[in-house]
N, C-alpha and C. Protein backbone atom coordinates (compact mmCIF):
# COMPACT_ATOMS: atom_id res chain seq x y z
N UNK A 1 -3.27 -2.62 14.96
CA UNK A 1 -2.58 -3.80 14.43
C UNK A 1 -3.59 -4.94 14.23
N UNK A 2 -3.39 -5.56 13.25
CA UNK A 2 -4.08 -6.91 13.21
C UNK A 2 -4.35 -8.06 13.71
N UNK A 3 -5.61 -9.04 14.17
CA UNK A 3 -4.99 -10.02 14.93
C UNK A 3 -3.58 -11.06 14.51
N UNK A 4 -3.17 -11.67 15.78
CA UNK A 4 -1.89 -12.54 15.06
C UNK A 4 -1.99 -13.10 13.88
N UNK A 5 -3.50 -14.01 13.42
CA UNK A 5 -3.60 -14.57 12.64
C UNK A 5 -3.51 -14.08 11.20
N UNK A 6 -4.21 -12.94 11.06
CA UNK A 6 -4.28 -11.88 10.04
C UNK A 6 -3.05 -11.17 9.86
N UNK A 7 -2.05 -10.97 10.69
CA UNK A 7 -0.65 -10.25 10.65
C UNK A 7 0.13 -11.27 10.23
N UNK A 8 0.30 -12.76 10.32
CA UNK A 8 0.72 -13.82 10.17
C UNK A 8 0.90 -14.61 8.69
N UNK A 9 -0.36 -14.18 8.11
CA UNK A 9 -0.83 -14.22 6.56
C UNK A 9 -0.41 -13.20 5.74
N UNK A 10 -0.44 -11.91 6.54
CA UNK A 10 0.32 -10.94 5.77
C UNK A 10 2.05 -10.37 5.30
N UNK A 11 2.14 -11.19 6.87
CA UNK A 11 3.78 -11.10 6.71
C UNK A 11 4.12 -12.53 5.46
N UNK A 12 3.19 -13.64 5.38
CA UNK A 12 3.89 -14.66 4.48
C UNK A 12 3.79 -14.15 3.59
N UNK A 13 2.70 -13.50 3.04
CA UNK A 13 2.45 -12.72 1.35
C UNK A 13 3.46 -11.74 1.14
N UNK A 14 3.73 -10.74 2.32
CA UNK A 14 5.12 -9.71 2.55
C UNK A 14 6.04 -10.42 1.58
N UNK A 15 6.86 -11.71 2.38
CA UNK A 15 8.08 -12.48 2.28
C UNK A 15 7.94 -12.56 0.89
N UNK A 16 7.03 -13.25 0.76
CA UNK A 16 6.82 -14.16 -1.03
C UNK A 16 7.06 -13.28 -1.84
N UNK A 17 6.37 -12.15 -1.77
CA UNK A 17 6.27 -11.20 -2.60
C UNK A 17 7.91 -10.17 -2.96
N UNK A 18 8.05 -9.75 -1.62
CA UNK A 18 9.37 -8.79 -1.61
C UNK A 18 10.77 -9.53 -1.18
N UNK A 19 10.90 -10.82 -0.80
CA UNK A 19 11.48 -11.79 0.00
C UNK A 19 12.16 -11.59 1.14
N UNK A 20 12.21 -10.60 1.50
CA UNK A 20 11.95 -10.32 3.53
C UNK A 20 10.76 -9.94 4.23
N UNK A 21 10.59 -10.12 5.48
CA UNK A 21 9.86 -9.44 6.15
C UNK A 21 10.22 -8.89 7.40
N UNK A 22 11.47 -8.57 7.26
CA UNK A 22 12.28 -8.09 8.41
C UNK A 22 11.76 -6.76 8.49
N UNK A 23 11.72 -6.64 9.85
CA UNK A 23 10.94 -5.77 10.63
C UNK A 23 9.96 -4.81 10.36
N UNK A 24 8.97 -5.38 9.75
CA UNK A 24 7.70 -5.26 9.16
C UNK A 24 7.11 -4.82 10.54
N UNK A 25 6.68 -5.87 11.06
CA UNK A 25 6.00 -5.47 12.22
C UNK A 25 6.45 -4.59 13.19
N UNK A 26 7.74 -4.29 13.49
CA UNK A 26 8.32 -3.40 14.08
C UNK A 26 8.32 -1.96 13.44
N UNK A 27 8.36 -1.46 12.37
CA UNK A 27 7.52 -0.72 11.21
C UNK A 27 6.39 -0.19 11.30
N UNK A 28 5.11 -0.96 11.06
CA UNK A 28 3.86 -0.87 11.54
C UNK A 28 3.72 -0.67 13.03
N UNK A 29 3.87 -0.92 13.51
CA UNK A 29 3.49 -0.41 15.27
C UNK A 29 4.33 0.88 15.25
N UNK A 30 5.24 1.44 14.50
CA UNK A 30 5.68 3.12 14.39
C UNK A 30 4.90 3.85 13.82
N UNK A 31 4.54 3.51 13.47
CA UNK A 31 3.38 4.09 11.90
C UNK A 31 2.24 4.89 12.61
N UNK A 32 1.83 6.16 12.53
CA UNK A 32 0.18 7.06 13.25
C UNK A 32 -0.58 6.93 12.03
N UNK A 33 -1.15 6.35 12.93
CA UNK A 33 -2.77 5.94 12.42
C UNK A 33 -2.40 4.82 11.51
N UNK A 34 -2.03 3.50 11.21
CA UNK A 34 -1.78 2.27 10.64
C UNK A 34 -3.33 2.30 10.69
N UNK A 35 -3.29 2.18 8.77
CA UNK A 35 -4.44 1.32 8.22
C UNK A 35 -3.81 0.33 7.58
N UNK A 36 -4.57 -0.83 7.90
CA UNK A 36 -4.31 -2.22 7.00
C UNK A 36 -5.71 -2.45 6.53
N UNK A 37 -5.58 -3.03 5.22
CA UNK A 37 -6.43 -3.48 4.76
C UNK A 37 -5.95 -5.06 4.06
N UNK A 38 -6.82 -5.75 3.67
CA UNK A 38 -6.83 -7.51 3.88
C UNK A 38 -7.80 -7.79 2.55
N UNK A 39 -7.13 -8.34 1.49
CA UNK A 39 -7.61 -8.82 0.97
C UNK A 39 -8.13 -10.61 1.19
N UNK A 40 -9.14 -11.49 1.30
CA UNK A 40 -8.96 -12.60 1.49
C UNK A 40 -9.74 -13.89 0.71
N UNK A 41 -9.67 -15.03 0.95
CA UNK A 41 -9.84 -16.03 0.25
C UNK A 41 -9.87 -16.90 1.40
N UNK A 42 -10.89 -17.26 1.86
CA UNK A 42 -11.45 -17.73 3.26
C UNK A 42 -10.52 -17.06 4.41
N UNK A 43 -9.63 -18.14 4.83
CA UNK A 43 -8.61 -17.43 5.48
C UNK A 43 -7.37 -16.83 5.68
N UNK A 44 -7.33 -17.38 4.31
CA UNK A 44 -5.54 -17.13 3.47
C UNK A 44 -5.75 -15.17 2.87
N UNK A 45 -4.65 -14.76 3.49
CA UNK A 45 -4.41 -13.73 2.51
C UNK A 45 -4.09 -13.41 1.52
N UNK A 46 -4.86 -13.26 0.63
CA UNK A 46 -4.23 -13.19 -1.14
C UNK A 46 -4.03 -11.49 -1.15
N UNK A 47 -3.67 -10.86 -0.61
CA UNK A 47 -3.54 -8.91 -0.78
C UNK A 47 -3.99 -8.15 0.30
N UNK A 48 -3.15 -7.55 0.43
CA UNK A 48 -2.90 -6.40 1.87
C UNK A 48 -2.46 -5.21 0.82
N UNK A 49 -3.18 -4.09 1.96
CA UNK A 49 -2.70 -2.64 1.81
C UNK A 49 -2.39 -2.22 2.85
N UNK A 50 -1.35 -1.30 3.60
CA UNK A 50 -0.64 -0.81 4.49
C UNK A 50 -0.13 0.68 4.26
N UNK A 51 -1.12 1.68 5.45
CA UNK A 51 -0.63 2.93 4.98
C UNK A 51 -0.44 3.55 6.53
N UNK A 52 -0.46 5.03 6.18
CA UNK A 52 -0.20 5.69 7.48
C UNK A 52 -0.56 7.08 7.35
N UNK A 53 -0.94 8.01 8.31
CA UNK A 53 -1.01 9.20 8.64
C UNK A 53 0.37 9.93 8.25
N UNK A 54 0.02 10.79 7.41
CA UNK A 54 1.33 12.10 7.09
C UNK A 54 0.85 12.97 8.45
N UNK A 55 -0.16 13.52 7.70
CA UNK A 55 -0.58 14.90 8.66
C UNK A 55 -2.24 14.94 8.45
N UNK A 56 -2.77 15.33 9.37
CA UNK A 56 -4.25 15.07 9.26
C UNK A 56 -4.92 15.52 7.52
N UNK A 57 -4.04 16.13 6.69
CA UNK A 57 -5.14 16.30 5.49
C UNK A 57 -4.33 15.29 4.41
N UNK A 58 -3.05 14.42 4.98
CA UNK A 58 -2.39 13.48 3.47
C UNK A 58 -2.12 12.31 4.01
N UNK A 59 -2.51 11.12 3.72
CA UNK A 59 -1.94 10.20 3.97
C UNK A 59 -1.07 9.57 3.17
N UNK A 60 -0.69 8.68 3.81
CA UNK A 60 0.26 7.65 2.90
C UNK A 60 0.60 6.28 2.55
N UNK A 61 0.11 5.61 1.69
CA UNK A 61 -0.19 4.34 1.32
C UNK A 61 1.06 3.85 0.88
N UNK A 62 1.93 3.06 1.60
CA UNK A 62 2.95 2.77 2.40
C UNK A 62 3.31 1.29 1.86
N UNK A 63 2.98 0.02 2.20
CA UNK A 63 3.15 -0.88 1.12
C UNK A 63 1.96 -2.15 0.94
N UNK A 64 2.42 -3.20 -0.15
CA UNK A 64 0.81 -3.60 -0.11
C UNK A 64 1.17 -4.67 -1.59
N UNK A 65 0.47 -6.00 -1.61
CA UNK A 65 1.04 -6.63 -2.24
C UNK A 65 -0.34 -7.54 -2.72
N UNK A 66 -0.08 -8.55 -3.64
CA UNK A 66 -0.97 -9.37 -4.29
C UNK A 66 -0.41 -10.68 -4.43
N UNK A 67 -1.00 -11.79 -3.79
CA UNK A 67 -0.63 -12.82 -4.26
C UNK A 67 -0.13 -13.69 -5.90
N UNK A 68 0.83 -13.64 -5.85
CA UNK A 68 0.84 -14.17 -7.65
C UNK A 68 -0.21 -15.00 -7.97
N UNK A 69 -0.75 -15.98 -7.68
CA UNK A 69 -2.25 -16.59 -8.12
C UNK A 69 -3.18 -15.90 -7.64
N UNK A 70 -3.51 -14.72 -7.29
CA UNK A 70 -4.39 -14.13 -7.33
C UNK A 70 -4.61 -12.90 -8.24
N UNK A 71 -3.63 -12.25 -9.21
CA UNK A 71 -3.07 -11.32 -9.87
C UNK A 71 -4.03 -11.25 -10.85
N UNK A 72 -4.43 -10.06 -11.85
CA UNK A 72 -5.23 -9.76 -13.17
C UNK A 72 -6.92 -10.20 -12.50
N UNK A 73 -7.03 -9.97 -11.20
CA UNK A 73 -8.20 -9.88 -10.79
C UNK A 73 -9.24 -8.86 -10.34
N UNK A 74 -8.18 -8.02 -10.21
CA UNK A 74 -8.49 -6.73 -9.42
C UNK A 74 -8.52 -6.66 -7.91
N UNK A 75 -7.67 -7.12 -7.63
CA UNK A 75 -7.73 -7.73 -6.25
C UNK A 75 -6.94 -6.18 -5.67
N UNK A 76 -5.53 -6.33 -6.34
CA UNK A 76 -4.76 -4.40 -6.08
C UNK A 76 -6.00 -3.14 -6.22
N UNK A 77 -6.88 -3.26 -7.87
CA UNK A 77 -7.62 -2.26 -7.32
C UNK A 77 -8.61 -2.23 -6.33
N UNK A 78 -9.18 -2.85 -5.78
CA UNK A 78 -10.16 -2.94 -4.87
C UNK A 78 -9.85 -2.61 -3.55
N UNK A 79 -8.55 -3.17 -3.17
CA UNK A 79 -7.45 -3.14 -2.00
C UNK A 79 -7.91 -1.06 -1.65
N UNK A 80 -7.38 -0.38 -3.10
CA UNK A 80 -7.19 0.56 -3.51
C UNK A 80 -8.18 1.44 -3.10
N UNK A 81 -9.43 1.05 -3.77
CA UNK A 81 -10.66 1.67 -3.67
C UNK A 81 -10.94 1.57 -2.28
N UNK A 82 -11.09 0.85 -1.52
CA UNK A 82 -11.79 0.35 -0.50
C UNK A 82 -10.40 1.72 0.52
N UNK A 83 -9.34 1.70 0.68
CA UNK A 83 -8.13 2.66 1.07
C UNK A 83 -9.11 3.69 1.08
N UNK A 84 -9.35 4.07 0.01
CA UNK A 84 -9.48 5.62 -0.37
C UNK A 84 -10.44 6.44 -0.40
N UNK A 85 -11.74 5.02 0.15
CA UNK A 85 -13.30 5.12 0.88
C UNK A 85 -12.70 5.66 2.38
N UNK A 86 -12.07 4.60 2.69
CA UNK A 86 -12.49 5.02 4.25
C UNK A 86 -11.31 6.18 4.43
N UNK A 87 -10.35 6.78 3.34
CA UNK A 87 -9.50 8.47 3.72
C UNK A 87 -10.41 9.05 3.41
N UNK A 88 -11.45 9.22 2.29
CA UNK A 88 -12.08 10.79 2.33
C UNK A 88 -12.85 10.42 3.68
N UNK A 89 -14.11 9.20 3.95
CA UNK A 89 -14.44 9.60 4.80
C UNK A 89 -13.43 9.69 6.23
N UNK A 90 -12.64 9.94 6.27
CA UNK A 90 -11.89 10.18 7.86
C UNK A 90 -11.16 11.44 7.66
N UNK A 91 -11.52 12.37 6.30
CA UNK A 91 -11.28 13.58 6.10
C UNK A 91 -9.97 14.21 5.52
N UNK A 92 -9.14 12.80 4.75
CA UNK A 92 -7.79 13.26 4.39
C UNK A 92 -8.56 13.41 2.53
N UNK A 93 -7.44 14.64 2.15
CA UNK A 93 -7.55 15.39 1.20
C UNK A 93 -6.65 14.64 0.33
N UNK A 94 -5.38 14.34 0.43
CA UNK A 94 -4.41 13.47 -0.20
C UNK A 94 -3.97 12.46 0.12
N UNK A 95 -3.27 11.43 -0.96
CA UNK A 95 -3.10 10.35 -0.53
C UNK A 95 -1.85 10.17 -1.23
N UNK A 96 -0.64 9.96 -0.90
CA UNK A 96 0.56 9.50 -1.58
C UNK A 96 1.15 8.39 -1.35
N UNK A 97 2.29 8.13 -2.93
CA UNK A 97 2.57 6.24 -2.48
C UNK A 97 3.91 6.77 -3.05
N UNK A 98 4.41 5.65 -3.01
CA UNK A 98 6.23 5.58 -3.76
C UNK A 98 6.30 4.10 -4.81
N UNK A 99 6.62 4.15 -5.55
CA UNK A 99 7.23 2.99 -5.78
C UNK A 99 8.42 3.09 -6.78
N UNK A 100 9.17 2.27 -7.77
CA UNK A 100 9.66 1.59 -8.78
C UNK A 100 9.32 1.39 -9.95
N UNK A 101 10.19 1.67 -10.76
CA UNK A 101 10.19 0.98 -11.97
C UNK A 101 9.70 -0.81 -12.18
N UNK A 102 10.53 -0.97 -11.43
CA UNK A 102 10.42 -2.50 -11.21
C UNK A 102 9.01 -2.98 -11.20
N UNK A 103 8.27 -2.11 -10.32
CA UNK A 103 6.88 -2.73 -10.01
C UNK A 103 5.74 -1.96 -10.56
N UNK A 104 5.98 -2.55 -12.40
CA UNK A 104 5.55 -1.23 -13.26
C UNK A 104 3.93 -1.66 -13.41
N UNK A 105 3.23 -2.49 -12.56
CA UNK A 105 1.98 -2.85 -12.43
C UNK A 105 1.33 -2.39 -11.34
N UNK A 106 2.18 -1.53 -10.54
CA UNK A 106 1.78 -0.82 -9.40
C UNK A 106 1.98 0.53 -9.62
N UNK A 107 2.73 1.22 -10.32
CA UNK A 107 2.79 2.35 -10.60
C UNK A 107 1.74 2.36 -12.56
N UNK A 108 1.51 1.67 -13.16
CA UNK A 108 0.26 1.94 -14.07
C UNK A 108 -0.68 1.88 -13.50
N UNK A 109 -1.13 1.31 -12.42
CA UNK A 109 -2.32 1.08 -11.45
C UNK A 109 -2.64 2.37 -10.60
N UNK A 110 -1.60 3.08 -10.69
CA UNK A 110 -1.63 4.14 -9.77
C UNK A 110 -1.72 5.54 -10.56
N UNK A 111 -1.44 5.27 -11.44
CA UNK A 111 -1.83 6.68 -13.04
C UNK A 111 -2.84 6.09 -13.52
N UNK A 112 -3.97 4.90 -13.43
CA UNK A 112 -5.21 4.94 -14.16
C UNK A 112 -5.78 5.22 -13.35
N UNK A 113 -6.00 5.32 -12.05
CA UNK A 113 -6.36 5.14 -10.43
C UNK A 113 -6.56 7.25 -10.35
N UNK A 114 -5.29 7.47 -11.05
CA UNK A 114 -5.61 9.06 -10.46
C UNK A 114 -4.77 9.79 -10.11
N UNK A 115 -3.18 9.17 -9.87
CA UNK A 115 -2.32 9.45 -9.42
C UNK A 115 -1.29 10.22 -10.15
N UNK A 116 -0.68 11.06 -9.97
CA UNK A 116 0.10 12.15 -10.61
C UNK A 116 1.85 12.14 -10.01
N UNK A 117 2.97 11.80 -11.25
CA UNK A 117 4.15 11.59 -10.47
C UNK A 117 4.35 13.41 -10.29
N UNK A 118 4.87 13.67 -9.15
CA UNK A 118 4.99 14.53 -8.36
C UNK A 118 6.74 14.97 -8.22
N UNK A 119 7.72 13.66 -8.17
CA UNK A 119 8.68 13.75 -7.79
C UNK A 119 9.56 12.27 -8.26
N UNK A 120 10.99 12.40 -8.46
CA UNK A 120 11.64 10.92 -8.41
C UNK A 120 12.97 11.74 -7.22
N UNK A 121 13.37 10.77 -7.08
CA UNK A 121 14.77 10.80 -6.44
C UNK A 121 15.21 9.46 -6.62
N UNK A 122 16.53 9.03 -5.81
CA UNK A 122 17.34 7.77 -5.42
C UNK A 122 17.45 7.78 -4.21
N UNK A 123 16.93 7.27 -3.16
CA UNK A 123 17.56 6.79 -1.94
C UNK A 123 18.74 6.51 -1.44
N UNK A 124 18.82 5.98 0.07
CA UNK A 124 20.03 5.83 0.62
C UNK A 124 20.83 4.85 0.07
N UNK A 125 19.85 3.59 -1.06
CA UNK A 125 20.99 2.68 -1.76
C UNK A 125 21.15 2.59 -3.14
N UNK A 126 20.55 3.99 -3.72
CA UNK A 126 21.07 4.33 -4.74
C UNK A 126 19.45 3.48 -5.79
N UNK A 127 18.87 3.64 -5.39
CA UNK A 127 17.48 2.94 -5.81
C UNK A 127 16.52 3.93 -6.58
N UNK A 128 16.27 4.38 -7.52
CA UNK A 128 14.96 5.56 -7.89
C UNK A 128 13.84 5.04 -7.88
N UNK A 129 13.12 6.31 -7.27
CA UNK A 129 12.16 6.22 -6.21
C UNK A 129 10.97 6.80 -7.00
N UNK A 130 9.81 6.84 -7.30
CA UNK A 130 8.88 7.40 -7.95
C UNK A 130 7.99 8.03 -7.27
N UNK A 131 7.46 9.06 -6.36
CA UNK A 131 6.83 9.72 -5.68
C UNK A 131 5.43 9.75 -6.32
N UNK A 132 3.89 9.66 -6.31
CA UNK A 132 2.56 9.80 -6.85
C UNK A 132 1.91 10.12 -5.54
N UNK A 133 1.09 11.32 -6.21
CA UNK A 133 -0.20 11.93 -5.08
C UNK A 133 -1.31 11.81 -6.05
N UNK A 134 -1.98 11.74 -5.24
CA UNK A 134 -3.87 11.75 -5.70
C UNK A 134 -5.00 12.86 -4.83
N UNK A 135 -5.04 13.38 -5.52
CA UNK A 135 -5.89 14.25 -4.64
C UNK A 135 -7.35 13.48 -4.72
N UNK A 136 -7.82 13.34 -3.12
CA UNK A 136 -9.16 12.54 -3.30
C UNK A 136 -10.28 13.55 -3.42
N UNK A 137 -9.89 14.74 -3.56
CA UNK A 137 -11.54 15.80 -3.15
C UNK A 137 -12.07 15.49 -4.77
N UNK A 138 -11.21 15.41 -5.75
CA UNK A 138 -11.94 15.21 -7.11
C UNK A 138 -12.25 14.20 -7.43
């Protein structure tokens, strides 16, 4: 987990962004193997990435956001890149995310990036869900 200060910045960007942050942190401390990653701007967080252990060869990049004044910077891909340095080296083979229609700058980011839709469904509130894997060995 992050220090308070750094978890503190991330939950405000959370809120802004998705407009809760209800039980975020209670979330993350469930999570095997929680990687966060921190995008920053001295001390303010302008972008976080948040993933987790599937099974030792897939992980899963879980959620992760960009400040609106910080946006068309590359701030998401870098978040991205920098993720997907430290899974091959810690030996995971795949990496999967979910998202939305809605958040159609995160899912084009994620098909120029490498990512392949795999699957859709609807969830428990009737929401469709977009499933993408990346295989990192290529």
């Amino acid at each position: 987990m992050p220090d308070s200060v750094l978890l503190e910045g991330i939950l405000e960007l959370h809120k802004d962004i998705f407009g809760t942050s209800d039980d975020l942190i209670d979330k993350m401390t469930s999570k095997p193997q929680l990687l966060v990653i921190t995008a920053m701007d001295g001390k303010k967080v302008i972008g976080y990435k948040i993933g987790y252990e599937i099974d030792c060869n897939k992980f899963y990049s879980w959620v992760g956001g960009v400040d609106t004044n910080y946006r068309k910077y590359g701030v998401a891909s870098m978040l991205m890149k920098k993720q997907h340095q430290y899974l091959k080296e810690n030996g995971y083979n795949v990496v999967q995310t979910k998202t939305m229609n809605k958040w159609r700058s995160m899912l084009v980011l994620n098909i120029k990036k490498g990512f392949d839709v795999i699957d859709t469904y609807k969830d428990e509130r009737g929401l469709h869900k977009i499933v993408l894997e990346k295989n990192l060995l290529n």
